[in-house]
Every structure is written in structure tokens, then in C-alpha cells.
N, C-alpha and C. Protein backbone atom coordinates (compact mmCIF):
# COMPACT_ATOMS: atom_id res chain seq x y z
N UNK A 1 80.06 96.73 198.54
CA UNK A 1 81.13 97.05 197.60
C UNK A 1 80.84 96.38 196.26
N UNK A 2 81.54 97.19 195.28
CA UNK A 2 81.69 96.65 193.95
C UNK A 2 82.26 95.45 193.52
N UNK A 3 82.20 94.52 193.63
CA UNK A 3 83.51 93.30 192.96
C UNK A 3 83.48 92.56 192.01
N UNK A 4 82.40 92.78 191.27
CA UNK A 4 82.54 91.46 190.07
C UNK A 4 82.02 92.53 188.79
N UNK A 5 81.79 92.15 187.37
CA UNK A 5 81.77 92.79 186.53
C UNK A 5 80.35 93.06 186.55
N UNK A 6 79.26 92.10 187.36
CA UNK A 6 77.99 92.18 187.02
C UNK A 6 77.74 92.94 187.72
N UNK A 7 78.13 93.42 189.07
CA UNK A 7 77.99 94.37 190.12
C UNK A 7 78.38 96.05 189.65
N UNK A 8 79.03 95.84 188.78
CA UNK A 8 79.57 96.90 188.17
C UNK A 8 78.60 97.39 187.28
N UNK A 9 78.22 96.85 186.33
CA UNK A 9 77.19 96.60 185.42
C UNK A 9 75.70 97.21 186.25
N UNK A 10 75.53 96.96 186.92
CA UNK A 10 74.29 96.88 188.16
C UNK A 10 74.08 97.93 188.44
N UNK A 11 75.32 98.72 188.95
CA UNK A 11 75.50 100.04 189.72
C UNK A 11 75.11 101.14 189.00
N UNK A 12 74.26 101.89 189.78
CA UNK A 12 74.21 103.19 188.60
C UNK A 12 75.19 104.19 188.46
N UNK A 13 75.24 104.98 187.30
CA UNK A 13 76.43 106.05 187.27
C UNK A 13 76.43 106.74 188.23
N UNK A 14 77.35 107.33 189.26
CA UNK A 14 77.47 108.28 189.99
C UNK A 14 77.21 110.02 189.36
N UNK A 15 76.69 110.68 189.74
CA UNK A 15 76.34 111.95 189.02
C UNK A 15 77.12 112.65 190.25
N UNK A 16 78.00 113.30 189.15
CA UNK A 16 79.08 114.71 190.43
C UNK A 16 78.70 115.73 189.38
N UNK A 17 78.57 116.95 189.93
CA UNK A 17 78.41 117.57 191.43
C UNK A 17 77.32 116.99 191.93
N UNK A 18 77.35 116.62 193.69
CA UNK A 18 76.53 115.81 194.10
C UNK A 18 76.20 116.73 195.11
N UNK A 19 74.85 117.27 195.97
CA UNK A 19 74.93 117.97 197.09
C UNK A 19 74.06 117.08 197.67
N UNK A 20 74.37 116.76 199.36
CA UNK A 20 73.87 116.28 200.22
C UNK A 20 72.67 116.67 200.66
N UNK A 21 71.65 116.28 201.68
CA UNK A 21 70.53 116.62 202.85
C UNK A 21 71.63 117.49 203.37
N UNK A 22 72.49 117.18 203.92
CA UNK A 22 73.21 117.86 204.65
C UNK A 22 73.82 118.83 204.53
N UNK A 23 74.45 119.02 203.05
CA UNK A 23 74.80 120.45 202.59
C UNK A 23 76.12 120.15 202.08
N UNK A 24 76.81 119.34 202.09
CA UNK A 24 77.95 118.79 201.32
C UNK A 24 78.43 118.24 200.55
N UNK A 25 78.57 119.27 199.75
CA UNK A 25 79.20 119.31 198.13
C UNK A 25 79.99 118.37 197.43
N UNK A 26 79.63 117.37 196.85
CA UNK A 26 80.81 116.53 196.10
C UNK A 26 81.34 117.11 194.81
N UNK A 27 81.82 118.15 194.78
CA UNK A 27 82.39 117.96 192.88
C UNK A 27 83.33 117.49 192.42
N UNK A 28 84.04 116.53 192.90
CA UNK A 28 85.10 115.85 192.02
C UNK A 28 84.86 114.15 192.88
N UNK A 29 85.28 113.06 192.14
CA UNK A 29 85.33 112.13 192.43
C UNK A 29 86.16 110.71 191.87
N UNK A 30 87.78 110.63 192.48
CA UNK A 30 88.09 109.86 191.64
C UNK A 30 88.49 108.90 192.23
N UNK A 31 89.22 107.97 191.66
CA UNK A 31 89.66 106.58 192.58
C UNK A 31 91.47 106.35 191.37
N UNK A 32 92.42 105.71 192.01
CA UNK A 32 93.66 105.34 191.15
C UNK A 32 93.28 104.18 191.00
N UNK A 33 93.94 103.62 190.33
CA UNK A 33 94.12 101.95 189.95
C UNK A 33 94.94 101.35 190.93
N UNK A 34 94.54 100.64 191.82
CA UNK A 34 95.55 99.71 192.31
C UNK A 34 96.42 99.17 191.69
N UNK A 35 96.69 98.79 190.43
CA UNK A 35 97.47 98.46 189.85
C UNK A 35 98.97 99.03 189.31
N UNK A 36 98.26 100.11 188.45
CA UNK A 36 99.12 101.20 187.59
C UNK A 36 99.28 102.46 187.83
N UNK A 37 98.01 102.65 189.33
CA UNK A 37 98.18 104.26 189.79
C UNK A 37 97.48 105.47 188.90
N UNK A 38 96.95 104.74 187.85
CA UNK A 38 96.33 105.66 186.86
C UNK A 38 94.97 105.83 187.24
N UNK A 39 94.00 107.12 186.77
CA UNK A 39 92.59 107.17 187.54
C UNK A 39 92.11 106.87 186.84
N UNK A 40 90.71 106.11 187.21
CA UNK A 40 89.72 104.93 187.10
C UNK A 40 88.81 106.10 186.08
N UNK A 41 87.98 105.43 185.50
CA UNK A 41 87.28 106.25 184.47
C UNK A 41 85.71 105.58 184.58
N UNK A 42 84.26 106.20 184.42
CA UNK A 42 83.34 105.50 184.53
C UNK A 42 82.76 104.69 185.88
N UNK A 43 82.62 106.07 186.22
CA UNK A 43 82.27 105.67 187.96
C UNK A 43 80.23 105.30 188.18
N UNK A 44 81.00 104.08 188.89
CA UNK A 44 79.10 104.11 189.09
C UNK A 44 79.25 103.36 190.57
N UNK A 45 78.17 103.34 191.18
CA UNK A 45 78.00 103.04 192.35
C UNK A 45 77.37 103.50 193.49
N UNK A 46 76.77 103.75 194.63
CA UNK A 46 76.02 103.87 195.53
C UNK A 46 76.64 105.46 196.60
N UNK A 47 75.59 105.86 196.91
CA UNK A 47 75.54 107.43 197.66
C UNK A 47 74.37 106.87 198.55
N UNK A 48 74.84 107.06 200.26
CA UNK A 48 73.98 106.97 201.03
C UNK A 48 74.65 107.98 202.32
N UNK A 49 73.47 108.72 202.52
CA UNK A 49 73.03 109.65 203.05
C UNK A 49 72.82 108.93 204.62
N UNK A 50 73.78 109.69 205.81
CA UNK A 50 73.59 109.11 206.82
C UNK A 50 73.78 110.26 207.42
N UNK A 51 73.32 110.98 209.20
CA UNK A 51 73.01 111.84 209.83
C UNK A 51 74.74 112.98 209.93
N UNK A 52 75.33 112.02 209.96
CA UNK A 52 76.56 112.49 210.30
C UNK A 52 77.62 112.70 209.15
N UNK A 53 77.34 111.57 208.07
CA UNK A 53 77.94 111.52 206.76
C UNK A 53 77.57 111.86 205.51
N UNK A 54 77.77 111.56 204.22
CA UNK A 54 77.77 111.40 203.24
C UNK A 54 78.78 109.72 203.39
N UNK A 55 78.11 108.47 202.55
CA UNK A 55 79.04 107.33 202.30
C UNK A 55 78.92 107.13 201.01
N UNK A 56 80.03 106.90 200.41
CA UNK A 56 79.79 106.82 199.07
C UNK A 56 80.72 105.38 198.72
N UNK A 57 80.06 104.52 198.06
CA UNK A 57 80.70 102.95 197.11
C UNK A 57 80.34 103.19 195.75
N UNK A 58 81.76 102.70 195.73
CA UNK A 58 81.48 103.35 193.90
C UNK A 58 83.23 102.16 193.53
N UNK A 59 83.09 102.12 191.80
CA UNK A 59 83.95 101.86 191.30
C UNK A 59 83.93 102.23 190.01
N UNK A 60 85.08 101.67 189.24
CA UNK A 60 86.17 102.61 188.17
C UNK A 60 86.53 101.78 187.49
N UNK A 61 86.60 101.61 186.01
CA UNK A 61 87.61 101.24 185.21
C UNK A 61 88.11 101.37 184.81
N UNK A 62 89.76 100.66 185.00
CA UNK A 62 91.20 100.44 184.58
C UNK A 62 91.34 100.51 182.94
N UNK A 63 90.70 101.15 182.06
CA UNK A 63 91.23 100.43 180.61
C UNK A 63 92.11 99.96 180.24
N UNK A 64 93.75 100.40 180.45
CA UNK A 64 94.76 100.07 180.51
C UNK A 64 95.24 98.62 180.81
N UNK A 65 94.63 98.28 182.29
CA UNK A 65 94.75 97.28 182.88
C UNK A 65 93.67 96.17 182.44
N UNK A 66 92.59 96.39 182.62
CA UNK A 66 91.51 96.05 182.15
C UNK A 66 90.50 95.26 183.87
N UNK A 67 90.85 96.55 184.76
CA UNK A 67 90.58 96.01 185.86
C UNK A 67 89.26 97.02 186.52
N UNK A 68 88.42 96.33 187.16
CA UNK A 68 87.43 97.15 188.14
C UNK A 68 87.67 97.36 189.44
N UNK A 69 88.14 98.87 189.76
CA UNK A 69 88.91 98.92 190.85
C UNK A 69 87.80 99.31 192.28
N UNK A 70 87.50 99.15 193.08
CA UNK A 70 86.50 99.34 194.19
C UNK A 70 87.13 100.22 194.99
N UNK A 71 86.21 101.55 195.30
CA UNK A 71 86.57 102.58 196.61
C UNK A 71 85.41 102.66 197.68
N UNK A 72 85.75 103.12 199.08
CA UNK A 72 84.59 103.47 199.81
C UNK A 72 84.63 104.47 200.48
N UNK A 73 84.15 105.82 200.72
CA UNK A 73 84.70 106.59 201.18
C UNK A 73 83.66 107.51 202.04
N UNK A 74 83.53 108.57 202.94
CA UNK A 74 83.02 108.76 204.07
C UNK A 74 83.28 110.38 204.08
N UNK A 75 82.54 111.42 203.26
CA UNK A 75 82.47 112.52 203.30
C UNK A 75 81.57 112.83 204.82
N UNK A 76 82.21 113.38 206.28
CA UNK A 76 81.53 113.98 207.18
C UNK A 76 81.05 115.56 206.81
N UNK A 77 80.47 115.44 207.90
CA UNK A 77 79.96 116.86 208.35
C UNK A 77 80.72 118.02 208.61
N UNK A 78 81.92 117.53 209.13
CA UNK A 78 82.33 118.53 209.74
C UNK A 78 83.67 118.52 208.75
N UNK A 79 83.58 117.91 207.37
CA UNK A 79 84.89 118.57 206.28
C UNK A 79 85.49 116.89 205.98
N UNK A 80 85.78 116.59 207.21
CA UNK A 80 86.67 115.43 207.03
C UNK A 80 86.57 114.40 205.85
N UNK A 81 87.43 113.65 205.52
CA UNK A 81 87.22 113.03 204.41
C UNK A 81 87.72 111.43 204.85
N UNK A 82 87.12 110.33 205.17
CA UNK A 82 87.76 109.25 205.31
C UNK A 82 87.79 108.02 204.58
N UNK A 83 88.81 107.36 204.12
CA UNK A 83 88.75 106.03 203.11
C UNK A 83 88.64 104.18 203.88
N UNK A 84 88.11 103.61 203.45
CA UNK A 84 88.15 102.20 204.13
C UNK A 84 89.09 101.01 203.29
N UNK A 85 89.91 100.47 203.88
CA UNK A 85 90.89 100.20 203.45
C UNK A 85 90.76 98.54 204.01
N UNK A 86 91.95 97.73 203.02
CA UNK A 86 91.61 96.19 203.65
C UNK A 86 92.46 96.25 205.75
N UNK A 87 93.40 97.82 205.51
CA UNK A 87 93.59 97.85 207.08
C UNK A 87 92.86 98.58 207.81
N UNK A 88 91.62 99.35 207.58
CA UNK A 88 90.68 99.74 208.18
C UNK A 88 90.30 101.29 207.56
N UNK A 89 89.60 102.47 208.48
CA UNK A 89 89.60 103.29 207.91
C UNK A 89 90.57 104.51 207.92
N UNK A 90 90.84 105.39 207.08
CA UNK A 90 92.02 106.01 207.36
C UNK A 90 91.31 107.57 206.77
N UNK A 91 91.84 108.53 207.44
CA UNK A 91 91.34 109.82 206.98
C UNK A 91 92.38 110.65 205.60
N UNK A 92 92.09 110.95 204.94
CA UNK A 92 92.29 111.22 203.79
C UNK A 92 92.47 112.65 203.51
N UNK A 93 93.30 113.37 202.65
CA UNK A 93 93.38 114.91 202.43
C UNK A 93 92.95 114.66 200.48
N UNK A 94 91.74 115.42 200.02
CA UNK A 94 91.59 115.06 198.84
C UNK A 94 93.03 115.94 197.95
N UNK A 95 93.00 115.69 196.56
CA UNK A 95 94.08 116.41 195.81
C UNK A 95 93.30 117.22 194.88
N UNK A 96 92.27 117.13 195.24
CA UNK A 96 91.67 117.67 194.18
C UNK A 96 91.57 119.76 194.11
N UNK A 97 91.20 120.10 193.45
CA UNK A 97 91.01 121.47 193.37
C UNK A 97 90.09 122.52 193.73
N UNK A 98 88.80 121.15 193.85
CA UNK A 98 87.69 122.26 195.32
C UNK A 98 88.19 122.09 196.48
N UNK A 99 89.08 120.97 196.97
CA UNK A 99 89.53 121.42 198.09
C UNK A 99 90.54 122.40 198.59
N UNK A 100 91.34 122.36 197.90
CA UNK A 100 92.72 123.58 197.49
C UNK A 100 91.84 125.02 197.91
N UNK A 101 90.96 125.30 196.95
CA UNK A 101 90.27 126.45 197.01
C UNK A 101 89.01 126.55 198.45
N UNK A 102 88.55 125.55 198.89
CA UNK A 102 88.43 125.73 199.93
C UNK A 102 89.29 125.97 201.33
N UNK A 103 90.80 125.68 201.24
CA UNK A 103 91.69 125.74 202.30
C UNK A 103 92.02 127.23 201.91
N UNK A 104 92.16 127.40 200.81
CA UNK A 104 92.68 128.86 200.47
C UNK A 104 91.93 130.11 201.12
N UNK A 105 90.35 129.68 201.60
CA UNK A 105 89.41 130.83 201.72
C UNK A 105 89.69 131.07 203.30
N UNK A 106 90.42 130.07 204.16
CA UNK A 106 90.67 130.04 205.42
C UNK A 106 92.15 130.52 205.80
């Protein structure tokens, strides 16, 4: 994970649209502020490619706040979307608008 400013600094930009080995599409990618609830801007951080997943660590900055907010998240194979949390991992419905339009085609 992301946690300090130099780590942030470190990380390379995340590039979306992202397509997997596996075939799964990232085009949107955001994180809120723990703080203010507002979305994080200037994402950089790590994409690793695992048999079953997509894992992605990445973080965001707060301008507002003036905070670096850390996400980790777990694009599967089979659609699912899951987040890791300080209470563990939890499965997730994105808000975003490729997913909308993917539920729509079903």
C-alpha cells in the first residue's frame, strides 16, 4: 500500500483504460476521500496481474483536504469487484458507467 508522500511520489501513474492477460477491462478508476467523500484526483500506484484476478494499489489526492488517500481493490474473473478494508475484504458494486452499461446488456 501507499502511505507516505514518498511512496506516493514513487508510484507510477496508473494508465485507465487498462486491459488485463485475462481480458478485463478497467475503464474507470476512482477512490473518495476518507475524509470529505470527495474523489481523489492523480492516481498512481501498482496493477498486478494474478491467475484469477486483476489487484490493483493505487492512491489519490485530496486537494481540498490536502490528504493521500490509499485503495486496494481486486477486479476477478468472473465480474466481481472486491475492496480491502481495515475490517477485511468486502465485495463492492462499482457506480461507475461501464458498469451500468454492462448490467444493461443482461
Amino acid at each position: 500500500m501507499i502511505f507516505t508522500p514518498e511512496q506516493y511520489v514513487e508510484a507510477p501513474i496508473i494508465n485507465i483504460p487498462y486491459q488485463s492477460e485475462s481480458g478485463i477491462m478497467i475503464e474507470e478508476l476512482n477512490g473518495k476521500c476518507k475524509k470529505c467523500k470527495k474523489t481523489v484526483e492523480n492516481l498512481r500506484g501498482y496493477i498486478t496481474e494474478h491467475p484469477n484476478c486483476t489487484e490493483i494499489r493505487f492512491a489519490g489526492v485530496c486537494h481540498p483536504c490536502k490528504l493521500i488517500n490509499s485503495f486496494h481493490l481486486r477486479h476477478y474473473n468472473d465480474g466481481r469487484i472486491t475492496t480491502n478494508t481495515d475490517c477485511g475484504w468486502f465485495d463492492i458494486k462499482p457506480e461507475s458507467n461501464w458498469y451500468s452499461r454492462l448490467m444493461d446488456r443482461f
